[in-house]
N, C-alpha and C. Protein backbone atom coordinates (compact mmCIF):
# COMPACT_ATOMS: atom_id res chain seq x y z
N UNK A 1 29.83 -47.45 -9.00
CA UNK A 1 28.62 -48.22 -9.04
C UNK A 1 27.40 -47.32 -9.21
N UNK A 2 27.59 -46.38 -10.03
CA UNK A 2 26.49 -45.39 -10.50
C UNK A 2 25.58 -46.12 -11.19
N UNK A 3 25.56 -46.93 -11.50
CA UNK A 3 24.22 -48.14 -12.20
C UNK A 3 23.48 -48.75 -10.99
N UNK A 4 24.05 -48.93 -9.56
CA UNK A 4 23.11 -49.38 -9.14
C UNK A 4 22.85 -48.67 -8.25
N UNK A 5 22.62 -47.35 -8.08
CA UNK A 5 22.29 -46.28 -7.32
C UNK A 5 21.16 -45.81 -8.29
N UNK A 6 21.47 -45.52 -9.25
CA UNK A 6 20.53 -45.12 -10.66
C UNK A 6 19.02 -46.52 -10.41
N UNK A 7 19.92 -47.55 -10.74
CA UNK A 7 18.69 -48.73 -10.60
C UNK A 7 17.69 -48.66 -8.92
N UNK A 8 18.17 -48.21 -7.79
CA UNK A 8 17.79 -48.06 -6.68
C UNK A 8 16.50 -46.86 -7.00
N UNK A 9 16.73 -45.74 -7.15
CA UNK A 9 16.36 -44.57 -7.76
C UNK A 9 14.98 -44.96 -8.23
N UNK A 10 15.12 -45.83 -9.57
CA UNK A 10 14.83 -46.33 -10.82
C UNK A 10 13.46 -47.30 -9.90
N UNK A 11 13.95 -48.08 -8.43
CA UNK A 11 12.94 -48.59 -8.08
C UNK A 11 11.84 -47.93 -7.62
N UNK A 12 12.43 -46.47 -6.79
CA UNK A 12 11.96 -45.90 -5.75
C UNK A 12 10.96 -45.01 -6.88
N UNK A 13 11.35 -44.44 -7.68
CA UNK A 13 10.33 -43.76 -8.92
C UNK A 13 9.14 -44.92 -9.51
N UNK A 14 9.65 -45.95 -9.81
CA UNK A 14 8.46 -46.93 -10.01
C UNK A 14 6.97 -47.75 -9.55
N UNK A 15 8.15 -47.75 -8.28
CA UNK A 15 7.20 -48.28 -6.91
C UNK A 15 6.38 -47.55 -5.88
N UNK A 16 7.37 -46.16 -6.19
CA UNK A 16 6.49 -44.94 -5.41
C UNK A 16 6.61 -44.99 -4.20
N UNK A 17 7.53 -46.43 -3.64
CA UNK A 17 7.71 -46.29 -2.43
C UNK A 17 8.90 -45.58 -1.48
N UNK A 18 8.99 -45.20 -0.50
CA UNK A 18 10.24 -45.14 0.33
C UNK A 18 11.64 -46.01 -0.16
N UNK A 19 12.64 -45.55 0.78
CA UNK A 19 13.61 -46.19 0.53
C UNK A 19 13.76 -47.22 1.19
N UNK A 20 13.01 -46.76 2.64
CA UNK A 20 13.39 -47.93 4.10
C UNK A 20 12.47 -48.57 3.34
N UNK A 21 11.17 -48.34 2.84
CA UNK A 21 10.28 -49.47 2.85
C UNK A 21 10.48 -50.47 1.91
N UNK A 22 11.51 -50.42 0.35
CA UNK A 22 11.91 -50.80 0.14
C UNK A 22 13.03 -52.04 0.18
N UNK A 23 13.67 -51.65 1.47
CA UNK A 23 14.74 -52.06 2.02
C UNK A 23 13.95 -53.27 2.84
N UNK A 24 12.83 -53.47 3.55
CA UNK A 24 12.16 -53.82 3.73
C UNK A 24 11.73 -54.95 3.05
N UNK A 25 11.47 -55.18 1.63
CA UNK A 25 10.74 -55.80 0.76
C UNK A 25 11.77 -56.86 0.07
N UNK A 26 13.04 -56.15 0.10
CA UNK A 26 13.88 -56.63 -0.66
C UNK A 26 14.49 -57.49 0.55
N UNK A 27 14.25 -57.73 1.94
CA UNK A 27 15.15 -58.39 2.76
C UNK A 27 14.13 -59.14 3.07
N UNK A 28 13.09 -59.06 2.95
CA UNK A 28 11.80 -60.47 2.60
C UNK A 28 12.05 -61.12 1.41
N UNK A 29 12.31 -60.71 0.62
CA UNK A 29 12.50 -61.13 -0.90
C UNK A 29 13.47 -62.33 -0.71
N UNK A 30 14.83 -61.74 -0.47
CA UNK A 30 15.93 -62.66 -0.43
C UNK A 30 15.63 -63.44 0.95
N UNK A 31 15.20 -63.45 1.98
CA UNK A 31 14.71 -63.87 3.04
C UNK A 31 14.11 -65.30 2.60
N UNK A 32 12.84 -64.88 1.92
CA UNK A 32 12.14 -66.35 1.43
C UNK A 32 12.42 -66.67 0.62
N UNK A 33 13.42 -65.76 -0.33
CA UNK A 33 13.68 -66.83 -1.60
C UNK A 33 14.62 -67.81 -1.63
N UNK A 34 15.97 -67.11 -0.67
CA UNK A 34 16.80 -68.23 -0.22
C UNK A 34 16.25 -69.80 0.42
N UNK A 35 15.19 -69.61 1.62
CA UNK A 35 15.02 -70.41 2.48
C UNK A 35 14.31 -71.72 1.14
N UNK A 36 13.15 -70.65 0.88
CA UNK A 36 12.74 -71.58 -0.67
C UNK A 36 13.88 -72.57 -1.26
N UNK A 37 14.83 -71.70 -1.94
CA UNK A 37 15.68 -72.50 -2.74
C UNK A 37 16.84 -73.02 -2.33
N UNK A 38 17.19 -73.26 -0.90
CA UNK A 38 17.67 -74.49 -0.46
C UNK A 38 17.38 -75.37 0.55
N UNK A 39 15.66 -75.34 0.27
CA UNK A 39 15.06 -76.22 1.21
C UNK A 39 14.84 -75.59 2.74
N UNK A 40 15.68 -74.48 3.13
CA UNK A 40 15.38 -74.17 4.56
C UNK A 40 14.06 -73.60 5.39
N UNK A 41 14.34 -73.79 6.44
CA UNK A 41 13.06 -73.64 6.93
C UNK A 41 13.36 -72.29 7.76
N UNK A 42 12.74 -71.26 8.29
CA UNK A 42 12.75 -69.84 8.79
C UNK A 42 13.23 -70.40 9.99
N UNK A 43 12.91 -70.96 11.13
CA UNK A 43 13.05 -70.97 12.14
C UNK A 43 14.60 -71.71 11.87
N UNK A 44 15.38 -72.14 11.24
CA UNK A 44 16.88 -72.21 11.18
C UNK A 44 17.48 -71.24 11.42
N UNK A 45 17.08 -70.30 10.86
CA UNK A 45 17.76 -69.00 10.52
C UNK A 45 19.15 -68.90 9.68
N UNK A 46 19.14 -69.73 8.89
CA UNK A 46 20.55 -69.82 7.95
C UNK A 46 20.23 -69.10 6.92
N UNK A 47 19.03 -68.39 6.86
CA UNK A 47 19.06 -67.10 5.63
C UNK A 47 19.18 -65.79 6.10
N UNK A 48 19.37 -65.39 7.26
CA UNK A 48 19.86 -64.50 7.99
C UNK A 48 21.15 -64.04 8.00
N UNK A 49 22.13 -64.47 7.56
CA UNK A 49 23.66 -64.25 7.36
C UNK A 49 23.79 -63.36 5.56
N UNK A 50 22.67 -64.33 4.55
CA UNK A 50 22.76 -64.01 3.06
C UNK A 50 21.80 -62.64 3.14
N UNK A 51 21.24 -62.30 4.17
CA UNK A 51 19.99 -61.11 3.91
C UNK A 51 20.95 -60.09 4.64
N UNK A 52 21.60 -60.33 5.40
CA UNK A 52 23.02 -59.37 6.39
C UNK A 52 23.85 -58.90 4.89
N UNK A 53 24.27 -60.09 4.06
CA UNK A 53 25.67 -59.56 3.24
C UNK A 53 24.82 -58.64 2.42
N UNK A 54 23.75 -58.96 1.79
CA UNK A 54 22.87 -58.10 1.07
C UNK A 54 22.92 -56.78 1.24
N UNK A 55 22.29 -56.20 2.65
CA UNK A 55 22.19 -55.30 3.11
C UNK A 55 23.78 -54.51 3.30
N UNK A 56 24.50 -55.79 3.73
CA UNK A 56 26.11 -54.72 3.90
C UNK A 56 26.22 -54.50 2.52
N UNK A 57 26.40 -55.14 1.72
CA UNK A 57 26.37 -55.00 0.27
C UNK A 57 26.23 -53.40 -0.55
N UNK A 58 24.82 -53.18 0.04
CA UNK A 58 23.61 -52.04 -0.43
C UNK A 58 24.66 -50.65 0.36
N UNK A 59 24.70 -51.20 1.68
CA UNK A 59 25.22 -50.08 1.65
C UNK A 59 26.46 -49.54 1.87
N UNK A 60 27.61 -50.25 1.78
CA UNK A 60 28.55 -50.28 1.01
C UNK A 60 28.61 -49.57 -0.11
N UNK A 61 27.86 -49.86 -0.84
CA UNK A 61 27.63 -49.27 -2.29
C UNK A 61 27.21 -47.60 -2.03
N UNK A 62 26.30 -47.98 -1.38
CA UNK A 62 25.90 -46.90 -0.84
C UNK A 62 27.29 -45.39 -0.42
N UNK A 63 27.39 -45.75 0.34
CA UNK A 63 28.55 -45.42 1.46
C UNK A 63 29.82 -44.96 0.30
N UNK A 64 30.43 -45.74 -0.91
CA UNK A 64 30.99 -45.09 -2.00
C UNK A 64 30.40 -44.09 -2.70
N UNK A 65 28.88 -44.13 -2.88
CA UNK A 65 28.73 -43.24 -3.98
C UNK A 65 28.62 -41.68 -3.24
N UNK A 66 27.93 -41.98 -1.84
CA UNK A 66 28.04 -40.52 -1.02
C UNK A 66 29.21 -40.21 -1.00
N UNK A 67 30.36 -40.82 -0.73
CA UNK A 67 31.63 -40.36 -0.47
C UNK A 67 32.26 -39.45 -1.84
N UNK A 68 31.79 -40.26 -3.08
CA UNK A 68 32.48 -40.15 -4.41
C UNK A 68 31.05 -38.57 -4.82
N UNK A 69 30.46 -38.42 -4.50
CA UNK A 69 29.37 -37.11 -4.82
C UNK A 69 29.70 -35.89 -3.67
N UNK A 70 28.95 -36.92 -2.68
CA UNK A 70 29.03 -35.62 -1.23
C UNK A 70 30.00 -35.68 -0.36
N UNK A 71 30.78 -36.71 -0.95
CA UNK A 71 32.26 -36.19 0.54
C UNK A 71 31.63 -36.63 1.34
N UNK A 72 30.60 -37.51 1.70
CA UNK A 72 30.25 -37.75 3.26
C UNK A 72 29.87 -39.12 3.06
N UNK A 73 30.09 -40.03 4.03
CA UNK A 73 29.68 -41.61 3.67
C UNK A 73 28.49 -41.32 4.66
N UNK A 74 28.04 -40.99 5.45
CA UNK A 74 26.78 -41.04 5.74
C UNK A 74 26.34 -42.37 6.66
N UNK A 75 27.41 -42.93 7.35
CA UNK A 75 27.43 -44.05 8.26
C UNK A 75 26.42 -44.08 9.32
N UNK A 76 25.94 -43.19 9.97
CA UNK A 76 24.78 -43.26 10.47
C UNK A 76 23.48 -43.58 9.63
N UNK A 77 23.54 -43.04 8.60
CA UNK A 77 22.46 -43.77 8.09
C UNK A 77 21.87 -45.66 7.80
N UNK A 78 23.50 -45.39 7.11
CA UNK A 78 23.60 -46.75 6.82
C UNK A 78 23.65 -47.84 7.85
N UNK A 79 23.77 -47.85 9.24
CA UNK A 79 23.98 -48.15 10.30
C UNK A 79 22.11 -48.49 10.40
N UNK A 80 21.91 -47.33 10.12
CA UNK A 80 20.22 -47.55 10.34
C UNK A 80 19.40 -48.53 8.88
N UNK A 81 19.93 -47.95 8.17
CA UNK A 81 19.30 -49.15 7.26
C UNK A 81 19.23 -50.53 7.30
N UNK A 82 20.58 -50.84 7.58
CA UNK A 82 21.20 -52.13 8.10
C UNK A 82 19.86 -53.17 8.92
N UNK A 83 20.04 -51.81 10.02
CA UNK A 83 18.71 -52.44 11.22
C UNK A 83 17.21 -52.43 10.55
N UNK A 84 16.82 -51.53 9.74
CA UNK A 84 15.86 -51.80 9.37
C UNK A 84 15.42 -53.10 8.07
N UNK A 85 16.58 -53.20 7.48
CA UNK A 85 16.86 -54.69 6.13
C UNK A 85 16.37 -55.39 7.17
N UNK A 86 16.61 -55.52 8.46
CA UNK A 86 17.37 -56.84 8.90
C UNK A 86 15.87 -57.01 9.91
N UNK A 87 15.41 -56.22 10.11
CA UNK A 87 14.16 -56.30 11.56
C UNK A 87 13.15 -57.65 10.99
N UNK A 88 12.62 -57.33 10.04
CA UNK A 88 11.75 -57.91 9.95
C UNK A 88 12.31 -59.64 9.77
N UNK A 89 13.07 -59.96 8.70
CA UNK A 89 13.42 -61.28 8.63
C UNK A 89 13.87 -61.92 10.03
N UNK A 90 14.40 -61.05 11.17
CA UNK A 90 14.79 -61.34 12.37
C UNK A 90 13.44 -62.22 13.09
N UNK A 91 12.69 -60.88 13.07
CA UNK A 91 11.74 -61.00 13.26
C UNK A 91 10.69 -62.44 12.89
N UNK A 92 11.26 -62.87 11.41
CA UNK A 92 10.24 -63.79 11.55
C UNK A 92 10.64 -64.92 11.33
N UNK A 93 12.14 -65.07 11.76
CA UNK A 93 12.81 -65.94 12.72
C UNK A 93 12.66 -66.05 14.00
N UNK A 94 12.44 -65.01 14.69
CA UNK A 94 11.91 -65.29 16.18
C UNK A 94 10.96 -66.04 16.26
N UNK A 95 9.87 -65.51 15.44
CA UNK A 95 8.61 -66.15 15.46
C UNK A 95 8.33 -67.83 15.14
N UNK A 96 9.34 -67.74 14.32
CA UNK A 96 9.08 -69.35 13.75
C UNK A 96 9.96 -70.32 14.23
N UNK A 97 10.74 -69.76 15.20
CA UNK A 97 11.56 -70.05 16.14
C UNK A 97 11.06 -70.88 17.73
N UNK A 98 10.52 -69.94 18.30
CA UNK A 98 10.11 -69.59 19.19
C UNK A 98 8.73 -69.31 20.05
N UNK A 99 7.87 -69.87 18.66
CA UNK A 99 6.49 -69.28 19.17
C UNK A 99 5.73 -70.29 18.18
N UNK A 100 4.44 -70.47 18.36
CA UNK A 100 3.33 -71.01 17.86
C UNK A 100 2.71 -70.66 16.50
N UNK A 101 3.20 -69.23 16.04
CA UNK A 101 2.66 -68.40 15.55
C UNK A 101 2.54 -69.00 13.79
N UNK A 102 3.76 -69.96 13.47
CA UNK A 102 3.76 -70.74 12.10
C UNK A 102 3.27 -71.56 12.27
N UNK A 103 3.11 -72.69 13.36
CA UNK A 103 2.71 -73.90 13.35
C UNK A 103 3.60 -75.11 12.95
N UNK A 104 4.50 -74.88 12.89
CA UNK A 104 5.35 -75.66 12.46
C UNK A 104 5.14 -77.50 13.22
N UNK A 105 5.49 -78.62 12.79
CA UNK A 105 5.55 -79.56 13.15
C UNK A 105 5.88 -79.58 14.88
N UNK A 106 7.05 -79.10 15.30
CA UNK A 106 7.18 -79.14 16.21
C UNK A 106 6.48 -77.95 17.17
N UNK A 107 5.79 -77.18 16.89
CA UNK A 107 5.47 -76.48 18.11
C UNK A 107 3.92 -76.91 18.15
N UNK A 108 3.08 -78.03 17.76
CA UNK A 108 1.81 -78.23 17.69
C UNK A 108 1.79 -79.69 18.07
N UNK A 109 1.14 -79.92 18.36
CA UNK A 109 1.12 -81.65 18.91
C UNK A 109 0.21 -82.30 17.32
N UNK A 110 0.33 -83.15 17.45
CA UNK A 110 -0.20 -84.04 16.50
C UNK A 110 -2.00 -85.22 16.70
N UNK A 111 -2.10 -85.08 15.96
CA UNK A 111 -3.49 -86.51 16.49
C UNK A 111 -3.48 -87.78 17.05
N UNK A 112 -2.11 -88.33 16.74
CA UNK A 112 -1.53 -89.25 17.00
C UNK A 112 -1.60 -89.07 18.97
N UNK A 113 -1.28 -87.69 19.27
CA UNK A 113 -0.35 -87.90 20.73
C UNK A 113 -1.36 -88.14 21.38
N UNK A 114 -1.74 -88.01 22.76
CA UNK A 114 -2.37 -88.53 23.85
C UNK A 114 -2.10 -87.91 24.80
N UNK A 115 -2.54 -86.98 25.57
CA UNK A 115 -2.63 -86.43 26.89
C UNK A 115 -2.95 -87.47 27.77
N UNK A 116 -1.56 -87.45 29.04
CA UNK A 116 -1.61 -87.96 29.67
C UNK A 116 -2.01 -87.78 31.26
């Protein structure tokens, strides 16, 4: 899978950014694009499993091409990438979960209600 190590590369030269921060962008990416395109809402968290395979995915891929170059799969790393794909979408599942912070229907009262 030397094409998509090359294409990884290919981002990181373009974008000028990091790798984590990358990793980052791309687990927001699929994060909201999933929830977008099958209607879900963040605080479900059913795009959390497709942003996991992603990331195992990456580095998987990963994890062959070190092995197939440097003899070393480099599992600590990838261990850490993992956590970093994954923080933020977690993250803003907690939030929209759990907290006020989206506003969602249910965590806000309505005009309708009435303090009693």
């Amino acid at each position: 899978m030397q094409w998509l190590y090359d294409l990884k590369l290919l981002a990181v030269d373009f974008t000028g950014l990091e790798k984590d921060a990358l990793h980052i962008y791309i687990a927001l990416l699929v994060f909201v694009a999933v929830n977008m395109l099958f209607g879900w809402k963040a605080r479900d968290g059913k795009a959390l499993p497709l942003v996991l395979i992603v990331a195992i995915a990456n580095e998987l891929s990963d994890i062959r091409y070190n092995l197939r170059i440097e003899h070393t799969p480099y599992f600590a790393e990838s261990v850490h990438d993992i956590a970093n794909t994954m923080f933020v979408p977690v993250l803003l599942f907690i939030l929209a979960r759990w907290t006020r912070v989206f506003g969602g229907k249910d965590s806000m009262p309505s005009g309708d209600e009435t303090e009693v």
